[in-house]
Structure formats: structure tokens, C-alpha cells
N, C-alpha and C. Protein backbone atom coordinates (compact mmCIF):
# COMPACT_ATOMS: atom_id res chain seq x y z
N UNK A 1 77.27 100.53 106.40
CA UNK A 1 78.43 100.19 105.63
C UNK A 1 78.27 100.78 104.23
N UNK A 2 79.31 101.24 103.81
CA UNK A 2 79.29 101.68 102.71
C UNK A 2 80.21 101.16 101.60
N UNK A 3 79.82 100.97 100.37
CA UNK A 3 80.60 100.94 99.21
C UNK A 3 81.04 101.73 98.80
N UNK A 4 82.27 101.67 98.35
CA UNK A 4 83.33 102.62 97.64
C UNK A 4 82.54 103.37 95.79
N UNK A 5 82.58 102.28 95.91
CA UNK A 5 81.91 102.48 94.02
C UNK A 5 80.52 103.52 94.21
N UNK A 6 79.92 103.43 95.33
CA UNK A 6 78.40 104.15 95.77
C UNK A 6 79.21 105.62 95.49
N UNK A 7 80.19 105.95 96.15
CA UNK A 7 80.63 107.69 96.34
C UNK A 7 80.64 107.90 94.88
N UNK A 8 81.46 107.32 94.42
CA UNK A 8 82.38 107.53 93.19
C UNK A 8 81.33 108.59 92.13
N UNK A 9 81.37 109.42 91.81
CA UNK A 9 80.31 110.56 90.96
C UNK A 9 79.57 111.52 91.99
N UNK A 10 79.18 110.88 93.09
CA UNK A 10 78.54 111.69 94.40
C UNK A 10 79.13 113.50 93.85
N UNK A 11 78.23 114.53 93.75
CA UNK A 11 78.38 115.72 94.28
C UNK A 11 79.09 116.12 95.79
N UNK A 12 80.02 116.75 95.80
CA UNK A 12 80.80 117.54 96.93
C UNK A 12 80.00 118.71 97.51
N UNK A 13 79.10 118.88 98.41
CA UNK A 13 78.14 119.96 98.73
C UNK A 13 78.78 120.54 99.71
N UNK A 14 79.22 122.20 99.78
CA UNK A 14 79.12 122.82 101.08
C UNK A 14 78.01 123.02 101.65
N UNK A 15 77.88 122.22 103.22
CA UNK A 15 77.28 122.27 104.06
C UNK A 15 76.46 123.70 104.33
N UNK A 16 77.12 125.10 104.39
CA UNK A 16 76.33 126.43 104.41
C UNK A 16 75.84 126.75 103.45
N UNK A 17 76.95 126.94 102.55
CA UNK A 17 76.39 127.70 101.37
C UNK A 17 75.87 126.82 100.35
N UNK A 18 75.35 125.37 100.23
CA UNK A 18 74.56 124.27 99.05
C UNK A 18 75.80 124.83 97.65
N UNK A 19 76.87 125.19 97.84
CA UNK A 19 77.21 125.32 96.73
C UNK A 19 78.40 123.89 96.19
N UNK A 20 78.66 123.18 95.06
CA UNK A 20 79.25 122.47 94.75
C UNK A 20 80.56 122.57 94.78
N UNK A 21 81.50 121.56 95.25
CA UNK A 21 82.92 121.99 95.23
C UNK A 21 83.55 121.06 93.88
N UNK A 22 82.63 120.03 93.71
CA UNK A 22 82.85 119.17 92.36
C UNK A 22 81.90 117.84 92.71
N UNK A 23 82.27 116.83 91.72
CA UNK A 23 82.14 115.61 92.05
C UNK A 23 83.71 114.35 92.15
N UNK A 24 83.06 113.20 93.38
CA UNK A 24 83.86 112.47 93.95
C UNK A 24 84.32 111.42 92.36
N UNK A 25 85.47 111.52 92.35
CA UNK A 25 86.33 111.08 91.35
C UNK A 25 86.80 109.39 91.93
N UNK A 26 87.48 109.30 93.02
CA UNK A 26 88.08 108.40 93.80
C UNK A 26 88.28 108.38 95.23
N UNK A 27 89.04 107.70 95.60
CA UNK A 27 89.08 107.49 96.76
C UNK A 27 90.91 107.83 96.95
N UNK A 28 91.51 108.36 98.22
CA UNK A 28 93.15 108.50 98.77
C UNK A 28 93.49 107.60 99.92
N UNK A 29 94.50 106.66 99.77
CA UNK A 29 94.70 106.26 101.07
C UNK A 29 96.05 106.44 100.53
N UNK A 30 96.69 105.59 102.43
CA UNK A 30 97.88 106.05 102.56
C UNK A 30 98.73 105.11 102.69
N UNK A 31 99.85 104.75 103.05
CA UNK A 31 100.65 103.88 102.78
C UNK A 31 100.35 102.45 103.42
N UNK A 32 99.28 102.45 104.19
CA UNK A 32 98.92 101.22 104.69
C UNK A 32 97.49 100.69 104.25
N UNK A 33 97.35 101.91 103.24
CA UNK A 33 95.61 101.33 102.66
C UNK A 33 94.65 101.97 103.37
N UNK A 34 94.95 103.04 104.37
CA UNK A 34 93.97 103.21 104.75
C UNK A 34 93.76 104.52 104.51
N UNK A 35 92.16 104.37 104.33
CA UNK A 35 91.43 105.27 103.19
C UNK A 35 91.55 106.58 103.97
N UNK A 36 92.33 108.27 103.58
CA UNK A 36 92.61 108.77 104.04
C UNK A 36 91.71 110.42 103.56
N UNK A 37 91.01 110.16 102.43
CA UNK A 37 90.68 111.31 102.00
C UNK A 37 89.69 110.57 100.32
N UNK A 38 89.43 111.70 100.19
CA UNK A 38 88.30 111.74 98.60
C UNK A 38 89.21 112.52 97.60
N UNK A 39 89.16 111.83 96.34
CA UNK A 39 89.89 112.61 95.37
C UNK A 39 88.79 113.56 94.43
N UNK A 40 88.65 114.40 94.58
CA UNK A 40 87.31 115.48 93.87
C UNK A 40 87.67 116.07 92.57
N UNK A 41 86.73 116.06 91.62
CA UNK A 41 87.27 116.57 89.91
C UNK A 41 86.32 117.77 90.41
N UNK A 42 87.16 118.48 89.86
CA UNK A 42 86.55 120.25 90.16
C UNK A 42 85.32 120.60 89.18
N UNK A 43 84.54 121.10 89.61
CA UNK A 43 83.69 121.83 89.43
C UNK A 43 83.73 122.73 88.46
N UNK A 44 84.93 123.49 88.89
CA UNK A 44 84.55 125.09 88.20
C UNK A 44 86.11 125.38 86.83
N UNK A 45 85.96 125.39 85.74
CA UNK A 45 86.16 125.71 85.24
C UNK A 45 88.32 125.93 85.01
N UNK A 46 88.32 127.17 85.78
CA UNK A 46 89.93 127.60 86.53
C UNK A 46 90.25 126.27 87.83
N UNK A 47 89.78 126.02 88.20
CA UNK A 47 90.38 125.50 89.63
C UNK A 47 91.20 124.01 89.01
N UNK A 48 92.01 123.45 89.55
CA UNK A 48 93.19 122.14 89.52
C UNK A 48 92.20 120.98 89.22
N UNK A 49 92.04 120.26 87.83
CA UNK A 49 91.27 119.50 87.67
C UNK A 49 90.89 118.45 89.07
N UNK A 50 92.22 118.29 89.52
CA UNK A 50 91.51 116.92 90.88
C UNK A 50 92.26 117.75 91.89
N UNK A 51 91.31 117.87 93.30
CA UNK A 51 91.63 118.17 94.49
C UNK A 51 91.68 116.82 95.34
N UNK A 52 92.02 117.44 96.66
CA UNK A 52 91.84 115.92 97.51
C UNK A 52 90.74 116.81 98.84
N UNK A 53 90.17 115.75 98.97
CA UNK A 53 88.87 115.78 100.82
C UNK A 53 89.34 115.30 102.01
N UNK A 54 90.50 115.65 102.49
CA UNK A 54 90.64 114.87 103.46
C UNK A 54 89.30 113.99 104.35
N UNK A 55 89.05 113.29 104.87
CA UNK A 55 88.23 112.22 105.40
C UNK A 55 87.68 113.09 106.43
N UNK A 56 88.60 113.68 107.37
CA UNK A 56 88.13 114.02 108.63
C UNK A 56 87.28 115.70 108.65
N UNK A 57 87.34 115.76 106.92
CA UNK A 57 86.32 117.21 106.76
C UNK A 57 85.74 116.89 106.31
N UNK A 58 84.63 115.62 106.12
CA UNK A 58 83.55 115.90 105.54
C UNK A 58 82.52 115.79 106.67
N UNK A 59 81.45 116.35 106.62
CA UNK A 59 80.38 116.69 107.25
C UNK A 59 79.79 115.43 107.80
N UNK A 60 79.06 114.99 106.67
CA UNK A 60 78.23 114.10 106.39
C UNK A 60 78.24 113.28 104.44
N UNK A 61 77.96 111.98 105.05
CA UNK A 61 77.77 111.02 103.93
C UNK A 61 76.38 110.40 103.50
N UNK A 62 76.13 110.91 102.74
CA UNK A 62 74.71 110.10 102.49
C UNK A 62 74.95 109.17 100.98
N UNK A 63 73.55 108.93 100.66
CA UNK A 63 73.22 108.16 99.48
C UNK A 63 73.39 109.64 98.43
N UNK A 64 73.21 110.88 98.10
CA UNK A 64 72.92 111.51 97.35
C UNK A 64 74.01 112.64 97.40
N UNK A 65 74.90 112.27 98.73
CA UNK A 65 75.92 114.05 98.18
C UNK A 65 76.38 113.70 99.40
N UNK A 66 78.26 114.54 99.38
CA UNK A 66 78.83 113.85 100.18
C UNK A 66 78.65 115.69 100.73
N UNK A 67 78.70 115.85 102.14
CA UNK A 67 78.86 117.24 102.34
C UNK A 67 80.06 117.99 103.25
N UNK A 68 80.17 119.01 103.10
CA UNK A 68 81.40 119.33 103.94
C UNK A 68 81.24 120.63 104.01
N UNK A 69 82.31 121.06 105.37
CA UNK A 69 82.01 121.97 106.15
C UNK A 69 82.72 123.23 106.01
N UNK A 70 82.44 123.73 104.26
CA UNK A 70 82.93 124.88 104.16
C UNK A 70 84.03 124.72 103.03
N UNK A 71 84.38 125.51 102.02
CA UNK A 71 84.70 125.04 100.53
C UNK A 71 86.23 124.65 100.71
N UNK A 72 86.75 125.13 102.22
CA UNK A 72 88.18 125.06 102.44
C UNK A 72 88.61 123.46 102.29
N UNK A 73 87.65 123.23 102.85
CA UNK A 73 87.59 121.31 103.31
C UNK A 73 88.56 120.83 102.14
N UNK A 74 88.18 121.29 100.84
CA UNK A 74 89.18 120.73 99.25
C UNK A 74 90.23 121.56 99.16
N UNK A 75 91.58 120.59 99.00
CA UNK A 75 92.76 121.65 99.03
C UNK A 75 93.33 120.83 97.90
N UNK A 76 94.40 121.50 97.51
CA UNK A 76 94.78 121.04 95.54
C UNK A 76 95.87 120.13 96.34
N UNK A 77 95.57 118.90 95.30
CA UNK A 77 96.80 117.89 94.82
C UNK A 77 98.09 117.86 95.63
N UNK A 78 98.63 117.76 96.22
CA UNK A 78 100.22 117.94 96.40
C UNK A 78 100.84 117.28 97.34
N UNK A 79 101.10 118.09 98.70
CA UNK A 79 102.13 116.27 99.33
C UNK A 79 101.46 115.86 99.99
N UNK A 80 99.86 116.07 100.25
CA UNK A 80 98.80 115.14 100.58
C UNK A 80 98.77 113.92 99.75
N UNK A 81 99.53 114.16 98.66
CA UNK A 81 98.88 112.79 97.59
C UNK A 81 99.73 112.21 97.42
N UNK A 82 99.38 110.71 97.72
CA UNK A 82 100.49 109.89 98.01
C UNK A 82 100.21 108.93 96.46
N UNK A 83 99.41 109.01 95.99
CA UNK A 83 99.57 108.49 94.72
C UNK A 83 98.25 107.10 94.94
N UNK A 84 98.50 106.07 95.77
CA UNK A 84 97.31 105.70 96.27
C UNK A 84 95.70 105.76 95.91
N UNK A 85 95.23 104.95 95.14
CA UNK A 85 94.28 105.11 95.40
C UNK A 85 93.23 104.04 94.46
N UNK A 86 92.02 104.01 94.66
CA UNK A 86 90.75 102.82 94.48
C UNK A 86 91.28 102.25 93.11
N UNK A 87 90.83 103.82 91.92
CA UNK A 87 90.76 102.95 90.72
C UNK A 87 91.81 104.15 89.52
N UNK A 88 92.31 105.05 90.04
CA UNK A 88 93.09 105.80 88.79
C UNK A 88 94.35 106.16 89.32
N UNK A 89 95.09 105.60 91.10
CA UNK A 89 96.21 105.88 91.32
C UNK A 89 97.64 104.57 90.94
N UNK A 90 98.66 105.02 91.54
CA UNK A 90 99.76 104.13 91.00
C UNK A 90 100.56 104.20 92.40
N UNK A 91 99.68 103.01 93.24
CA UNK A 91 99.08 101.60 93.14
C UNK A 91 97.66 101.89 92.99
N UNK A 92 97.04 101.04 92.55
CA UNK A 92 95.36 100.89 92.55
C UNK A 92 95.14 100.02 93.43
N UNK A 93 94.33 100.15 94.05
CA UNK A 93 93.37 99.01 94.80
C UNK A 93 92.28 98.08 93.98
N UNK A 94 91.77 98.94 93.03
CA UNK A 94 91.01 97.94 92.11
C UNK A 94 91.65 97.40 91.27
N UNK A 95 90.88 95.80 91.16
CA UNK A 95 91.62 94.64 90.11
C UNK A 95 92.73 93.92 91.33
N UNK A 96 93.02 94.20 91.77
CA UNK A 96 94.64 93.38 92.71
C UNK A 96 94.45 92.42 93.25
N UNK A 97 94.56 91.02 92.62
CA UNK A 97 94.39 90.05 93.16
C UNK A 97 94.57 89.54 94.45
N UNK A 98 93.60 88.91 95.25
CA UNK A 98 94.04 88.71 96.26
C UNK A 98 94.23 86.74 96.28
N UNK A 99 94.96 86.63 97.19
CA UNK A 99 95.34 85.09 97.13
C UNK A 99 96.26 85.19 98.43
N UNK A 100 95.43 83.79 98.93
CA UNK A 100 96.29 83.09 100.31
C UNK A 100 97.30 83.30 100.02
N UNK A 101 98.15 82.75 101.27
CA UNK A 101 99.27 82.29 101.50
C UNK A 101 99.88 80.95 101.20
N UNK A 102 98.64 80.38 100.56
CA UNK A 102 99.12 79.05 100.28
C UNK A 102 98.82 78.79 98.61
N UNK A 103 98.73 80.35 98.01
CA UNK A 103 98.88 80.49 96.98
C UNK A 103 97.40 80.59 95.77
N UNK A 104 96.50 80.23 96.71
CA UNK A 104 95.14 80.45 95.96
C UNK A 104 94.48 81.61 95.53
N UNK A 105 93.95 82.25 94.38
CA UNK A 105 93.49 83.35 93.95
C UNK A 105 92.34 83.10 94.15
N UNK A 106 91.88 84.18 95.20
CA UNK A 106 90.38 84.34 95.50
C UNK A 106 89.66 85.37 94.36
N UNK A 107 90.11 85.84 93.69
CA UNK A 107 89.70 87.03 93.01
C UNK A 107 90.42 88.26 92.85
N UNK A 108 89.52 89.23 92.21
CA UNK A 108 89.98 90.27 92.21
C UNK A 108 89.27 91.29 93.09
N UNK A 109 89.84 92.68 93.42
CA UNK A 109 89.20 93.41 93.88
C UNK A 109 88.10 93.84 92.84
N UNK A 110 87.05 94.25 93.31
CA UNK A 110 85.99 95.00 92.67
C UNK A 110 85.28 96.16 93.00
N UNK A 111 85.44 96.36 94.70
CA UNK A 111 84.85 97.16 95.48
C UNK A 111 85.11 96.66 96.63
N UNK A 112 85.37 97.87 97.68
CA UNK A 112 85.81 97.58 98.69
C UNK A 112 84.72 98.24 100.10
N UNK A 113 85.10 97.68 101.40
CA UNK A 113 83.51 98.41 102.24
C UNK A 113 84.30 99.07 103.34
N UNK A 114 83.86 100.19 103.95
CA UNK A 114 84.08 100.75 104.93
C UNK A 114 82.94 101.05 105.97
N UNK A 115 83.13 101.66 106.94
CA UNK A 115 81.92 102.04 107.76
C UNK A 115 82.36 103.77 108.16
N UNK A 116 82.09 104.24 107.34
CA UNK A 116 82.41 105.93 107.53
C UNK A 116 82.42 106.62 109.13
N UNK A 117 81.39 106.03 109.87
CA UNK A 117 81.12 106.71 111.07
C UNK A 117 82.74 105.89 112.28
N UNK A 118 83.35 104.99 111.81
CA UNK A 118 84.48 104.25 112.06
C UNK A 118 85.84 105.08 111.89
N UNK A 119 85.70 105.55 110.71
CA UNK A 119 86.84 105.88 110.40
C UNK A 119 86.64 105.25 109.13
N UNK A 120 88.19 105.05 108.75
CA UNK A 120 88.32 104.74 107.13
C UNK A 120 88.93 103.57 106.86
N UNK A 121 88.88 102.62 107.80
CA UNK A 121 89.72 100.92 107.45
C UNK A 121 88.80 100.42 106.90
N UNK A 122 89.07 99.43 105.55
CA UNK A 122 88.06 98.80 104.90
C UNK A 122 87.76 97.51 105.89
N UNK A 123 86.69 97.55 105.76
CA UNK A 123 85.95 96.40 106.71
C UNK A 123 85.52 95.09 105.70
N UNK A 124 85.66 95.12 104.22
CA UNK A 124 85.70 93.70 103.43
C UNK A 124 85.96 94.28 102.18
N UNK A 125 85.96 93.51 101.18
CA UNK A 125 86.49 93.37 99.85
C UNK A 125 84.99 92.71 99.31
N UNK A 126 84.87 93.30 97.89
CA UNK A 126 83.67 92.15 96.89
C UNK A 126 84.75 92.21 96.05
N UNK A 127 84.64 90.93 95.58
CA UNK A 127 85.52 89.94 95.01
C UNK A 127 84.82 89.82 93.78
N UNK A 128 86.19 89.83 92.17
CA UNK A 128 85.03 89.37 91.06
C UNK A 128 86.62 88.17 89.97
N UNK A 129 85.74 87.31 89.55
CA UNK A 129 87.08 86.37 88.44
C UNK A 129 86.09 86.35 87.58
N UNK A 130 85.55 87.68 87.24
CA UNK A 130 85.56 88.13 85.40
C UNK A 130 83.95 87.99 85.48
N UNK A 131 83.50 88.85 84.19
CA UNK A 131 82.18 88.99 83.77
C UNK A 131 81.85 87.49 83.64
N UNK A 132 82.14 86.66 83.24
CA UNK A 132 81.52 85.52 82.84
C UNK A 132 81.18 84.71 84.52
N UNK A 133 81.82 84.73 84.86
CA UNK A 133 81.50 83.73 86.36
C UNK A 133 81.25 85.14 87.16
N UNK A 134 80.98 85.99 87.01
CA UNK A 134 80.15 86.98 87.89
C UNK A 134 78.26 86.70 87.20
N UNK A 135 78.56 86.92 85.93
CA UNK A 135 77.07 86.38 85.39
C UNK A 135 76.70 85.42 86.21
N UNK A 136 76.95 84.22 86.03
CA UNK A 136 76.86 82.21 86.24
C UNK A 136 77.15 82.07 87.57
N UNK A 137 78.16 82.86 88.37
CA UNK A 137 78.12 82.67 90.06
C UNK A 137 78.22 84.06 90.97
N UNK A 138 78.09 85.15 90.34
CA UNK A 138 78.21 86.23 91.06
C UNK A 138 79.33 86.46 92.03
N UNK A 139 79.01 87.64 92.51
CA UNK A 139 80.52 88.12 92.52
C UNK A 139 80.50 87.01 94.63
N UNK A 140 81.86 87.63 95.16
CA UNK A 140 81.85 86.66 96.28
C UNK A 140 82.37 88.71 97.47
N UNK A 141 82.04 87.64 97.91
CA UNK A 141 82.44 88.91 99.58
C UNK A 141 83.63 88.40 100.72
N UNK A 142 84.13 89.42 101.03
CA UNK A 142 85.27 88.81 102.16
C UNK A 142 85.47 89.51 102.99
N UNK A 143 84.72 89.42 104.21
CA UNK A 143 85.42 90.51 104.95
C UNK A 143 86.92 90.62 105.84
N UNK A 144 87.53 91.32 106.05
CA UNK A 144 88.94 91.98 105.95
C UNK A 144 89.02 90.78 108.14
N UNK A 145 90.18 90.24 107.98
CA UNK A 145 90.32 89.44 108.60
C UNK A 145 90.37 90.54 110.14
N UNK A 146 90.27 90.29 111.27
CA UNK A 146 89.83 90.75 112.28
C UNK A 146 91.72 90.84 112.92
N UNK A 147 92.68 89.95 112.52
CA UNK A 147 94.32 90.70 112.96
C UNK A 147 94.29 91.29 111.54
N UNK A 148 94.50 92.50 110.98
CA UNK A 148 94.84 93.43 110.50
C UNK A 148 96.26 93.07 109.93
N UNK A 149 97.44 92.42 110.65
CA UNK A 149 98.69 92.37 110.83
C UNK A 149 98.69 91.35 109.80
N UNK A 150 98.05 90.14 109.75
CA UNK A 150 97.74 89.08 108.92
C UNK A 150 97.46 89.45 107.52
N UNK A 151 97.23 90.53 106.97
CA UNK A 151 96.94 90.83 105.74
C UNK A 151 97.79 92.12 105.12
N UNK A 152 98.53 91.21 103.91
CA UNK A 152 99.32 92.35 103.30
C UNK A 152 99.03 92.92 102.26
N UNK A 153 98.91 94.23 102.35
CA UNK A 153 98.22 94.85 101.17
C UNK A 153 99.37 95.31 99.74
N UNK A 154 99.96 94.51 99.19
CA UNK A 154 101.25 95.05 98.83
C UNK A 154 100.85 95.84 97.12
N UNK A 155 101.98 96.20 96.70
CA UNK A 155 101.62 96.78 95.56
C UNK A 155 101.09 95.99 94.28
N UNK A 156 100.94 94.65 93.90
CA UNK A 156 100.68 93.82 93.28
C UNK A 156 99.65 92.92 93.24
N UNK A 157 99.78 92.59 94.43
CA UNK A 157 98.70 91.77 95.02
C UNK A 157 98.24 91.90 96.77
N UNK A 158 97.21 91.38 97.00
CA UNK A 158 96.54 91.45 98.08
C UNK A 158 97.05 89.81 98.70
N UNK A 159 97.79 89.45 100.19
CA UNK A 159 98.03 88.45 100.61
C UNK A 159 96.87 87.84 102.20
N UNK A 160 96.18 87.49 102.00
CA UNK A 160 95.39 86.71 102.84
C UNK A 160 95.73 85.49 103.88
N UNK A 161 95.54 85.55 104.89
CA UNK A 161 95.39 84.10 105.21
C UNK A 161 94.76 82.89 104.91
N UNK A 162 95.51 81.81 105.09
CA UNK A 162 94.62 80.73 104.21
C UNK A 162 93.25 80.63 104.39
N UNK A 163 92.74 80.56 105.76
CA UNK A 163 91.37 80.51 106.23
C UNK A 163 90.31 81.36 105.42
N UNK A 164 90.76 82.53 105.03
CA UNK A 164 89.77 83.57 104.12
C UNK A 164 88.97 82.56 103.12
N UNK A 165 89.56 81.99 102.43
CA UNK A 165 88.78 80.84 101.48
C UNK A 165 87.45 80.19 101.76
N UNK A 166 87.73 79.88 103.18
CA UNK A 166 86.49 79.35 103.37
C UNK A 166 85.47 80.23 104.27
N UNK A 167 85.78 81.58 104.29
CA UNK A 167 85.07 82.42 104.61
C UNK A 167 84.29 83.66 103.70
N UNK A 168 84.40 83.18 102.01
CA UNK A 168 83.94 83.90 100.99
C UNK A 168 82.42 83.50 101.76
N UNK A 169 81.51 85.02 101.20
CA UNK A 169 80.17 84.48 101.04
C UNK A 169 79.80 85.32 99.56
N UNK A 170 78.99 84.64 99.39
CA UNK A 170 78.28 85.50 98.07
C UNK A 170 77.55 86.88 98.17
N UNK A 171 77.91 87.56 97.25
CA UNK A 171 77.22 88.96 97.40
C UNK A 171 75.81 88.96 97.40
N UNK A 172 75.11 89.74 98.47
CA UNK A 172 73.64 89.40 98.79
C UNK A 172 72.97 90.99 97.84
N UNK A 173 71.99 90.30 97.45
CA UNK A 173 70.89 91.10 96.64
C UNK A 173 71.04 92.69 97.26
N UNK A 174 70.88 92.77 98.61
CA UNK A 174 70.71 94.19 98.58
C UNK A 174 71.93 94.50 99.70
N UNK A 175 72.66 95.44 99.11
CA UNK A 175 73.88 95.82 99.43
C UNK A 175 74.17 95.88 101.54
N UNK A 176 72.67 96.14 101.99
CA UNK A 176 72.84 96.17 103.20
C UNK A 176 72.78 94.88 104.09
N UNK A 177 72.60 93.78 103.53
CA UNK A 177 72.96 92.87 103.72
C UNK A 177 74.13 91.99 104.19
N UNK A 178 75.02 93.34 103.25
CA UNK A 178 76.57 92.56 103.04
C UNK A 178 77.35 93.04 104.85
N UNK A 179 77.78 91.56 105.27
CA UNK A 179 78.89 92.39 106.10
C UNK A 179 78.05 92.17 107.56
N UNK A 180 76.63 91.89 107.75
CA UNK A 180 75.81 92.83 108.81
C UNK A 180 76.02 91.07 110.13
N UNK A 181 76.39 90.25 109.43
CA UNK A 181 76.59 88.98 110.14
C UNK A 181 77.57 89.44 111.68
N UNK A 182 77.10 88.86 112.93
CA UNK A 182 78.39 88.94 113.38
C UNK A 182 79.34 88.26 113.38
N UNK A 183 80.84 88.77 113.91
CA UNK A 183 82.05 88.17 113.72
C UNK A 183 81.99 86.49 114.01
């Protein structure tokens, strides 16, 4: 499982040639949230400050460099980009409160988890209500309810089922931890 915030700066490596295509800026999804591509700040100088990665060209994901299969993989900005995205599009995913249906604010977004070898549906949310009770109670975890249909991702806020509440757990010390429970 991976964290979103982990990519975010990651180097863009072509797979043949080790040469850089930039570094990972953000994340693209698409009108249903689901994470559809990498937003990349260029590298070189002339080229379109932010490109997009579509998802289904990258190579491989590691801890140290995201890689892909040939410099084509990054194509510039345009009606790939739906505007979408983690933390610099219009909607953002980060910060968007999420809260039941029965009106309770669980938090905010802070980071969100996927499982790359899956595809690109976020598989939970880490949850934060501010530096001060992240200090004193740390942040909380949620993973993404198992009907899909049940959760609305709208432009404002994030809508949950009531039950999510009592399915926060606390964020565990080491990131691989998070999530690894079964259903």
C-alpha cells in the first residue's frame, strides 16, 4: 500500500535510458476520484512546466523513483486534465472534510492510500482535525468502505456512512501497518 504524500517529489525515471522526465508534483483523477495519472513538474528547462503520467505507463513504483517506459509516457497538460487532483487542483482532495451522513466530521483529508499493483481506487483516507490534536491524539485512519456506491466524493466535502465512525483506527507507527488488517 502506498501513500500519496510518499510519491509527491519522487523523480520520473525512464526505464532505458535512466534519464529524468521531472519530478512527481501531484496526483490526476477523474471525475469519480479515481486516481487516473501523476501530475510531473518538468525537468528541463523549455518543456510545459506540469505534464501529466497517465497511471497505466508507469513501469514501476518504488520507494526512490517512479519509472516509466520511455519519455513518451509524459504528455503536456490538456484534455487529459480534468482539473482534479490531491493537493493543487480545483477540486482538491486534500483538506475535504469528511462527515457521516448523520452529520459528524470525522476529519480532514491528509493523505490518501492506494495499492498501485490494483489499479488506482483509494483503498483509505488518514484523517487529521489540526496540528494540535494530531500532536495530543494523532492523526486517525479510515479505510474507504467496501460498497463504493455508499461514499460520495463531492466537491466540498467527503460523505460517509454512519458506521465509518466507529471504524477510525489510529495511524500506526510504521506506515506498513496501516490498512494490512483483514476486512
Amino acid at each position: 500500500m502506498i501513500k500519496l504524500q510518499q510519491l509527491i517529489g519522487l523523480p520520473v525515471v525512464d526505464l532505458h535510458t535512466g534519464k529524468q522526465s521531472g519530478k512527481v508534483k501531484d496526483a490526476w483523477f477523474d471525475e469519480h476520484w479515481m486516481m487516473q495519472g501523476i501530475v510531473v513538474e518538468s525537468a528541463r528547462w523549455l518543456a510545459p512546466k506540469d505534464r501529466i503520467l497517465p497511471w497505466n505507463k508507469v513501469a514501476s513504483c518504488g520507494e526512490d523513483a517512479i519509472l516509466i517506459d520511455g519519455r513518451d509516457a509524459v504528455v503536456p497538460k490538456d484534455k487529459l486534465w480534468a482539473g482534479r487532483s490531491f493537493q493543487t487542483g480545483q477540486p482538491k482532495l486534500r483538506d475535504l472534510p469528511v462527515i457521516t451522513v448523520q452529520g459528524t466530521q470525522l476529519g480532514r483529508v491528509s493523505d490518501v492510500y492506494f495499492e498501485p499493483i490494483q489499479g488506482t481506487q483509494i483503498v483509505g483516507y488518514e484523517l487529521t482535525d489540526g496540528f494540535v490534536s494530531d500532536l495530543l491524539e494523532g492523526r486517525k485512519w479510515l479505510r474507504s468502505p467496501e460498497e463504493s456506491d455508499t461514499v460520495l466524493l463531492g466537491e466540498d466535502a467527503i460523505i460517509v456512512p454512519a458506521c465509518c465512525e466507529a471504524q477510525l483506527l489510529p495511524v500506526a507507527p510504521s506506515d506498513s501497518d496501516i490498512g494490512r488488517n483483514e476486512r
